[in-house]
Protein backbone atom coordinates (compact mmCIF):
# COMPACT_ATOMS: atom_id res chain seq x y z
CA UNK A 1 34.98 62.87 11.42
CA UNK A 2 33.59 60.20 9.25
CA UNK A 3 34.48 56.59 10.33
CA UNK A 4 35.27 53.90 7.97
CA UNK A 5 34.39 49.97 8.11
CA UNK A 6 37.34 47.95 7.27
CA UNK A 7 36.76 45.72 4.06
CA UNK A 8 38.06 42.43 5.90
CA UNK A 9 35.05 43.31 8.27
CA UNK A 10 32.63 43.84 5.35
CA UNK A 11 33.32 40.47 4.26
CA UNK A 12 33.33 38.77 7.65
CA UNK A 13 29.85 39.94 8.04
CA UNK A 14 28.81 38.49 4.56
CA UNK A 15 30.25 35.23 5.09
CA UNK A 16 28.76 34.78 8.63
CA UNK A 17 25.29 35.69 7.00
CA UNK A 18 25.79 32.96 4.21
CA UNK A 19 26.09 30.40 7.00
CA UNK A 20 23.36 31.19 9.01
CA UNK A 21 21.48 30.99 6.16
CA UNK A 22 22.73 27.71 5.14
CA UNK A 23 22.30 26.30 8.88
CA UNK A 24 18.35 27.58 8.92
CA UNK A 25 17.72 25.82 5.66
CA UNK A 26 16.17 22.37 5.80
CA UNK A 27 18.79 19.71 5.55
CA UNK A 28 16.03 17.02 4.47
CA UNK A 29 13.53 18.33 1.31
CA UNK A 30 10.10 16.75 1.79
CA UNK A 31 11.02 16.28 -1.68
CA UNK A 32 13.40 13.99 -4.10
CA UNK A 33 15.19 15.29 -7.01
CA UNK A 34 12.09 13.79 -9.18
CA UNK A 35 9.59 16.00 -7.42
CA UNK A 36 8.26 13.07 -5.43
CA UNK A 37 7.26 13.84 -1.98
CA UNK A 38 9.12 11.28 0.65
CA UNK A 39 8.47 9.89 3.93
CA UNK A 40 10.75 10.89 6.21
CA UNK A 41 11.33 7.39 7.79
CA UNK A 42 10.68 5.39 4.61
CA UNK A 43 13.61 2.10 5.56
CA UNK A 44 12.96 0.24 2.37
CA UNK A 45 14.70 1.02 -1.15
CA UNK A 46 12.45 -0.05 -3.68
CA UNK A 47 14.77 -0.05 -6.66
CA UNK A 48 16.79 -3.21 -4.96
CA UNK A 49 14.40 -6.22 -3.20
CA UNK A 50 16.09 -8.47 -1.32
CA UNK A 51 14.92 -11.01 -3.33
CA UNK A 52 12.09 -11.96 -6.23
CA UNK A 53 10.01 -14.97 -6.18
CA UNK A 54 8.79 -15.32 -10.12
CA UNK A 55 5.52 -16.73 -9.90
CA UNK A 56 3.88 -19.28 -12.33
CA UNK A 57 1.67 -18.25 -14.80
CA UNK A 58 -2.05 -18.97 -13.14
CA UNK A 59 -0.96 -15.70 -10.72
CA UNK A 60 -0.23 -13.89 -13.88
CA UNK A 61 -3.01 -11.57 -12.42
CA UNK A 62 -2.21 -11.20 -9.08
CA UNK A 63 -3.89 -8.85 -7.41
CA UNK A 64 -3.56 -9.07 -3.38
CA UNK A 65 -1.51 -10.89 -1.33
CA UNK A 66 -1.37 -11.23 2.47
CA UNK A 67 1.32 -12.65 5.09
CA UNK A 68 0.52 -16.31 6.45
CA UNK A 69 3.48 -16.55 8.64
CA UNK A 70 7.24 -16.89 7.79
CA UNK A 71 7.64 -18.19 4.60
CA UNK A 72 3.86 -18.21 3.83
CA UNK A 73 1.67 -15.44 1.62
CA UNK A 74 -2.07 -15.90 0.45
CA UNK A 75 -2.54 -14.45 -2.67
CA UNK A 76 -5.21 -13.98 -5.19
CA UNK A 77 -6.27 -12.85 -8.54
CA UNK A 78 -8.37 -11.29 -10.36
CA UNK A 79 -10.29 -14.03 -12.76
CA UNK A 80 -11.35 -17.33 -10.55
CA UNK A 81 -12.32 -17.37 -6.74
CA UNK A 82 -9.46 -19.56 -6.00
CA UNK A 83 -6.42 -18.60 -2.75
CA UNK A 84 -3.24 -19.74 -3.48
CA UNK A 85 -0.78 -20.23 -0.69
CA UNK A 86 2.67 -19.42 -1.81
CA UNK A 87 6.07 -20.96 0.17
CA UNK A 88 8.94 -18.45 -0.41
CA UNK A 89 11.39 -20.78 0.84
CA UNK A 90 10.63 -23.55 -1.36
CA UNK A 91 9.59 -20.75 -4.20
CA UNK A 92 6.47 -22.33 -5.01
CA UNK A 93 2.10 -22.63 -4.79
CA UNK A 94 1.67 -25.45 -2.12
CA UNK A 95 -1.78 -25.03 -1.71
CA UNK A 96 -4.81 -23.71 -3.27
CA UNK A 97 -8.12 -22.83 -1.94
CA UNK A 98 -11.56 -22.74 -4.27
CA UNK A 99 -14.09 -20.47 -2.54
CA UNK A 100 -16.01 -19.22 -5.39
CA UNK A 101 -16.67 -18.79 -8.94
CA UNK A 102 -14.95 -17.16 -11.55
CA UNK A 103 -14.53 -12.82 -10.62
CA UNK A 104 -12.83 -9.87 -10.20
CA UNK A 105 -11.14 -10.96 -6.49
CA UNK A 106 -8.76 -7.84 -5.73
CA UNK A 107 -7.76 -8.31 -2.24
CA UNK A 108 -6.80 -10.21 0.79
CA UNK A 109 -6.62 -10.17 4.50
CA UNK A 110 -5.85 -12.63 7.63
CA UNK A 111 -7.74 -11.95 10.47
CA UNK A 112 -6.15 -14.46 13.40
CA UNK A 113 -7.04 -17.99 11.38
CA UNK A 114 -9.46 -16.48 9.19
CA UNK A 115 -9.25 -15.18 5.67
CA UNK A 116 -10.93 -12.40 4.07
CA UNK A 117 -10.96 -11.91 0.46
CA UNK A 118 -12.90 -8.31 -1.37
CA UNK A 119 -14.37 -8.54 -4.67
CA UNK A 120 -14.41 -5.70 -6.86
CA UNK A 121 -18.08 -5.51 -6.82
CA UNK A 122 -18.35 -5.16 -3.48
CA UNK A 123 -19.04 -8.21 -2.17
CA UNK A 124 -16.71 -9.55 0.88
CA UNK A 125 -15.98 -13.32 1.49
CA UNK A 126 -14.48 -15.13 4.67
CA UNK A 127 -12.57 -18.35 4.42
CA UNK A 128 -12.26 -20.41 7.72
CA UNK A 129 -10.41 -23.62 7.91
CA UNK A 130 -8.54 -22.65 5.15
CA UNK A 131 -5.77 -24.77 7.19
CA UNK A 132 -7.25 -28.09 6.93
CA UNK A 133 -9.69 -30.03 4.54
CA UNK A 134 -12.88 -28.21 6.12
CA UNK A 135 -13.16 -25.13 4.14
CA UNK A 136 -16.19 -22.80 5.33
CA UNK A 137 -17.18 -20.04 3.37
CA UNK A 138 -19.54 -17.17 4.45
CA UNK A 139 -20.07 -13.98 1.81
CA UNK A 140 -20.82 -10.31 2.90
CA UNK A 141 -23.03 -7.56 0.75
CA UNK A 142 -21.50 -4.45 1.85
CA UNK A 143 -23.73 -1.00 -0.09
CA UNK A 144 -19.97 -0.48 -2.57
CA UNK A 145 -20.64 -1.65 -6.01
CA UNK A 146 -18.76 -1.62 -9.08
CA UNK A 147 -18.43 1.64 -9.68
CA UNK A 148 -16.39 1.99 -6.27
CA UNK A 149 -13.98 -0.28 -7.74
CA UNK A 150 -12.45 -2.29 -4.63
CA UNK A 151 -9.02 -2.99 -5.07
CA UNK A 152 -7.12 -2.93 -1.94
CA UNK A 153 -8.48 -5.04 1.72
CA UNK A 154 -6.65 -5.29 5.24
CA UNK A 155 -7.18 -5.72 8.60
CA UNK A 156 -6.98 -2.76 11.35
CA UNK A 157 -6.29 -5.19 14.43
CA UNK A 158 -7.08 -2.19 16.64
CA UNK A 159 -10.37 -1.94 15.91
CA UNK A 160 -11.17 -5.37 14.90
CA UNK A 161 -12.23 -4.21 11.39
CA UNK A 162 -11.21 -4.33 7.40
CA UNK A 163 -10.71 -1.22 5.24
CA UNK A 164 -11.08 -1.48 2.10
CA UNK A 165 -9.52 1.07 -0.57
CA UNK A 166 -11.68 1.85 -3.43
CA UNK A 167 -10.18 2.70 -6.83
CA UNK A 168 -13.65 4.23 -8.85
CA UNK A 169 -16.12 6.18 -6.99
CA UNK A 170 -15.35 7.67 -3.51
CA UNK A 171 -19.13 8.04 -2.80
CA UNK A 172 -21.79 5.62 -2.08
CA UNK A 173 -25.32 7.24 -3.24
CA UNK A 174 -25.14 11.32 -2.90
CA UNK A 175 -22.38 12.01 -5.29
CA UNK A 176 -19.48 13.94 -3.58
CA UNK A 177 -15.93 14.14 -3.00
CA UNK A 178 -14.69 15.47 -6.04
CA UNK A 179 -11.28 14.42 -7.36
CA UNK A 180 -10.98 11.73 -4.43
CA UNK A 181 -10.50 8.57 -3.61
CA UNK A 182 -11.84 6.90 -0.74
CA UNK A 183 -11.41 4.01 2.26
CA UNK A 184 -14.44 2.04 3.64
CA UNK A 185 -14.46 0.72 7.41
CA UNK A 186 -16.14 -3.19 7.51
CA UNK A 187 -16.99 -3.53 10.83
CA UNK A 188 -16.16 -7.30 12.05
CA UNK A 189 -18.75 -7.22 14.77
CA UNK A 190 -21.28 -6.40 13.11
CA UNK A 191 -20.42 -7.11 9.50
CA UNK A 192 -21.79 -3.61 8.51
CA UNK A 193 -20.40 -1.23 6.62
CA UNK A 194 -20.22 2.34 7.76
CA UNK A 195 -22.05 4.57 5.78
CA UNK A 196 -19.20 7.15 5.75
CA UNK A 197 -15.69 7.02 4.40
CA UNK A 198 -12.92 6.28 6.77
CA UNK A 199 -10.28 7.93 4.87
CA UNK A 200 -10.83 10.60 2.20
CA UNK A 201 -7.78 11.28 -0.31
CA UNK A 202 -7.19 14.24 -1.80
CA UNK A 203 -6.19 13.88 -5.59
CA UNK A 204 -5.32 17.11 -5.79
CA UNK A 205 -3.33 17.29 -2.85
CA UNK A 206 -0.83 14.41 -4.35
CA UNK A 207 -0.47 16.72 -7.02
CA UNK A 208 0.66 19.34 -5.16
CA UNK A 209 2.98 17.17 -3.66
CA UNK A 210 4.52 15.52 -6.31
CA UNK A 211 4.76 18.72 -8.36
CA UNK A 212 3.01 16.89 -11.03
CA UNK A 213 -0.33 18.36 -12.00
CA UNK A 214 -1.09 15.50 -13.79
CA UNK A 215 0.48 12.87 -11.89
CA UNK A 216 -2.11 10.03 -10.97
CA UNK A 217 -3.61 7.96 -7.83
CA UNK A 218 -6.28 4.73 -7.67
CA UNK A 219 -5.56 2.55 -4.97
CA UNK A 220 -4.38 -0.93 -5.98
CA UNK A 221 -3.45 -2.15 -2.65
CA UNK A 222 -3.62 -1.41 0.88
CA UNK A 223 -2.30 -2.42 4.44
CA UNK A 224 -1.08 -0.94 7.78
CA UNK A 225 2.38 -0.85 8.81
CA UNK A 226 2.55 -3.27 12.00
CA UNK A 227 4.28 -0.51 14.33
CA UNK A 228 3.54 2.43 13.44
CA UNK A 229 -0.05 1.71 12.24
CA UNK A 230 0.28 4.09 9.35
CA UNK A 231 -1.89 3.35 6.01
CA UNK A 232 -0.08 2.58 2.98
CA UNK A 233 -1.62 2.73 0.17
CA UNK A 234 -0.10 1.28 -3.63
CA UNK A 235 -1.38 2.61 -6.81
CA UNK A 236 -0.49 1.14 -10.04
CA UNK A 237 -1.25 4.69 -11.58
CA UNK A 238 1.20 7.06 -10.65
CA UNK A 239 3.13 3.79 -9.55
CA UNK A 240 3.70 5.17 -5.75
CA UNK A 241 3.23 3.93 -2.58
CA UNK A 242 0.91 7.13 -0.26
CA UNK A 243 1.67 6.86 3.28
CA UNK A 244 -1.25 8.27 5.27
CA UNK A 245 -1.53 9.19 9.13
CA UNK A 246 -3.35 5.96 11.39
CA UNK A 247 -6.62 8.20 11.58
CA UNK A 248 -6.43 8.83 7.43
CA UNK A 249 -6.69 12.23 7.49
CA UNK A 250 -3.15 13.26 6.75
CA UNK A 251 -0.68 12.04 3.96
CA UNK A 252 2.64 11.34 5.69
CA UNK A 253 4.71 10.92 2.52
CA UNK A 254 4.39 9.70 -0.67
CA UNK A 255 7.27 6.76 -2.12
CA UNK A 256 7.64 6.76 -5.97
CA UNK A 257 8.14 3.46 -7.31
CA UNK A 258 10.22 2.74 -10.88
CA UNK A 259 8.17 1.67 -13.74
CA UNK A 260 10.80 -0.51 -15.05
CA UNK A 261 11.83 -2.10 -11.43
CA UNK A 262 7.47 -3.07 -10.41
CA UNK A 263 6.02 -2.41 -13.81
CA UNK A 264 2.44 -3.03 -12.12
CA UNK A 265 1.87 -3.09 -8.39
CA UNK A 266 -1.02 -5.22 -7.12
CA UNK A 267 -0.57 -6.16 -3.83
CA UNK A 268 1.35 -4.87 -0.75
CA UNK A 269 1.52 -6.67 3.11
CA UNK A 270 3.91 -6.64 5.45
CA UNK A 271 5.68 -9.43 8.13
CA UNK A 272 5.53 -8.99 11.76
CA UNK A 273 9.12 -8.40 11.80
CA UNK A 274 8.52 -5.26 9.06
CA UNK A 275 9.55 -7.26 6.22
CA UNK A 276 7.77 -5.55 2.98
CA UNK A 277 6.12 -7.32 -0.10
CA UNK A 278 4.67 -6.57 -2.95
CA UNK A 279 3.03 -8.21 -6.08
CA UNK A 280 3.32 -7.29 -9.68
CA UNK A 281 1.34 -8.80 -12.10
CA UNK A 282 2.83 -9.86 -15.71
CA UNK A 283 3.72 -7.06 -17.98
CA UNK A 284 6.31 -8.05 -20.65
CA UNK A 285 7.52 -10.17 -17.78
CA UNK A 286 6.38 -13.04 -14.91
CA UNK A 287 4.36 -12.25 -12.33
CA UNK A 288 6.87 -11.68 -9.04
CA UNK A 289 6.59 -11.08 -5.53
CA UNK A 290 9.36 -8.70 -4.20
CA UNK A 291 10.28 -9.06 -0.56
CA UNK A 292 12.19 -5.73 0.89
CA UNK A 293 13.74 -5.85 4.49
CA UNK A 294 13.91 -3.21 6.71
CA UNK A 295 17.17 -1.65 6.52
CA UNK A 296 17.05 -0.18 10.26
CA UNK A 297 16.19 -3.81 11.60
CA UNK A 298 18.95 -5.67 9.45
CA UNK A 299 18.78 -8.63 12.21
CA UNK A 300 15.51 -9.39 11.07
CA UNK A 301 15.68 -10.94 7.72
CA UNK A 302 12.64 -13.77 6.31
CA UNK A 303 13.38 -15.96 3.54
């Protein structure tokens, strides 16, 4: 004799299938509803800063800033070899610094009381005294030229050395890595460049990620997150923010950024307390910095 499934069990079955395979599915997509590939642990929310500091009009081209201490960013730009010291609490320059001639300065580091500041040329420069009325400056050849296109400089604390995030060529002489862009190691002990890349970035790859064949990446920025000692690296094309492993070899996430909110981001550093800025340069607007707290440390807050 021929047994029968009751139809109540038939759908029993069909629903419990339905949730298992709702259960196994990822609850968080690697990516947003744009396409954009996110971090994971990204704490900040770009669209809304915690507050803007418009700048005057001789930072209209800002293009790197770094933290002083609270209160306190160096920036620079991109026409005369001048540091301005900017007080967020008093919302103004207080100081500035001449250390060269007129160029294309792109970024800025502190290292302890020192100050480091990358021309796009390729040519490094270090400030000391930049505290008091003593001003010593020292410049660096490093073998990147124009066509590697510095834009980004920070300090890696752990091994006493600046990267430096090249927007043009990834390759020194021997022309290689196609479709890439590429981070240089200075060495502060020696004040040599290594001869290899630090960090290689895969063009290609950020398209895959972003589901945007076309989508676009130069490094305009760079700096390393103070815990986690993660890269992040801002491009103005593409206008994201790519998150890469501490050794470089992996991209961790990648955070879109509005057009309309940062129309062009320049520079990116972060406080000791993870406090995130970043500079825009004037585009149908004033130059601003944007300070963004970190919404799992909401104790923590700068002014």
């Amino acid at each position: 004799m021929r047994s029968t499934t009751p139809l109540w069990q038939i759908w029993s079955g069909l629903i419990c299938l339905i949730c298992l395979w709702q259960c196994s599915s990822p609850k968080n997509s690697s990516k947003n509803t744009e396409g954009n590939a996110v971090h994971p642990n990204f704490p900040y929310t770009l669209d809304t800063p915690d507050d803007e500091y418009v700048l005057p009009d001789i930072l209209n081209e800002i293009s790197g800033i770094t933290y002083i201490r609270e209160g306190l960013l160096a920036c620079v730009q991109d026409e005369l070899g001048i540091v301005y010291i900017y007080d967020a609490k008093a919302r103004k320059i207080t100081h500035e610094y001449l250390f060269g001639k007129e160029g294309d300065y792109e970024g800025i580091a502190k290292v302890d009381t020192v100050l480091y500041i990358a021309r796009s040329d390729g040519k490094l420069f270090r400030l000391r005294g930049f505290k008091s009325k003593k001003l010593k400056v020292a410049e660096f050849n490093t073998a990147l030229s124009k066509k590697n296109d510095i834009e980004g400089l920070c300090y890696d604390a752990n091994n006493h050395r600046l990267l430096l995030a090249c927007k043009g060529k990834p390759h020194l002489k021997k022309k290689k890595y196609k479709h890439s862009r590429a981070i240089y190691a200075f060495d502060l002990h020696t004040h040599q460049l290594e001869k290899e890349p630090f960090a290689i970035i895969d063009i290609e790859e950020i398209q895959k990620m972003t589901g945007n064949k076309k989508d676009k990446f130069a490094p305009s920025g760079i700096v390393l997150h103070p815990q986690t000692q993660e890269i992040y690296l801002l491009s103005h094309q593409g206008k994201k923010i790519v998150i890469l492993s501490p050794d470089g070899k992996q991209i961790k996430g990648i955070i879109p950024i509005h057009p309309e909110k940062i129309r062009q981001p320049e520079g990116i550093c972060f406080s000791p307390n993870l406090t995130l800025y970043l500079s825009t340069e004037a585009s149908f607007s004033q130059p601003e910095i944007q300070r963004f707290e970190n919404k799992l440390r909401p104790n923590s807050k700068e002014k």
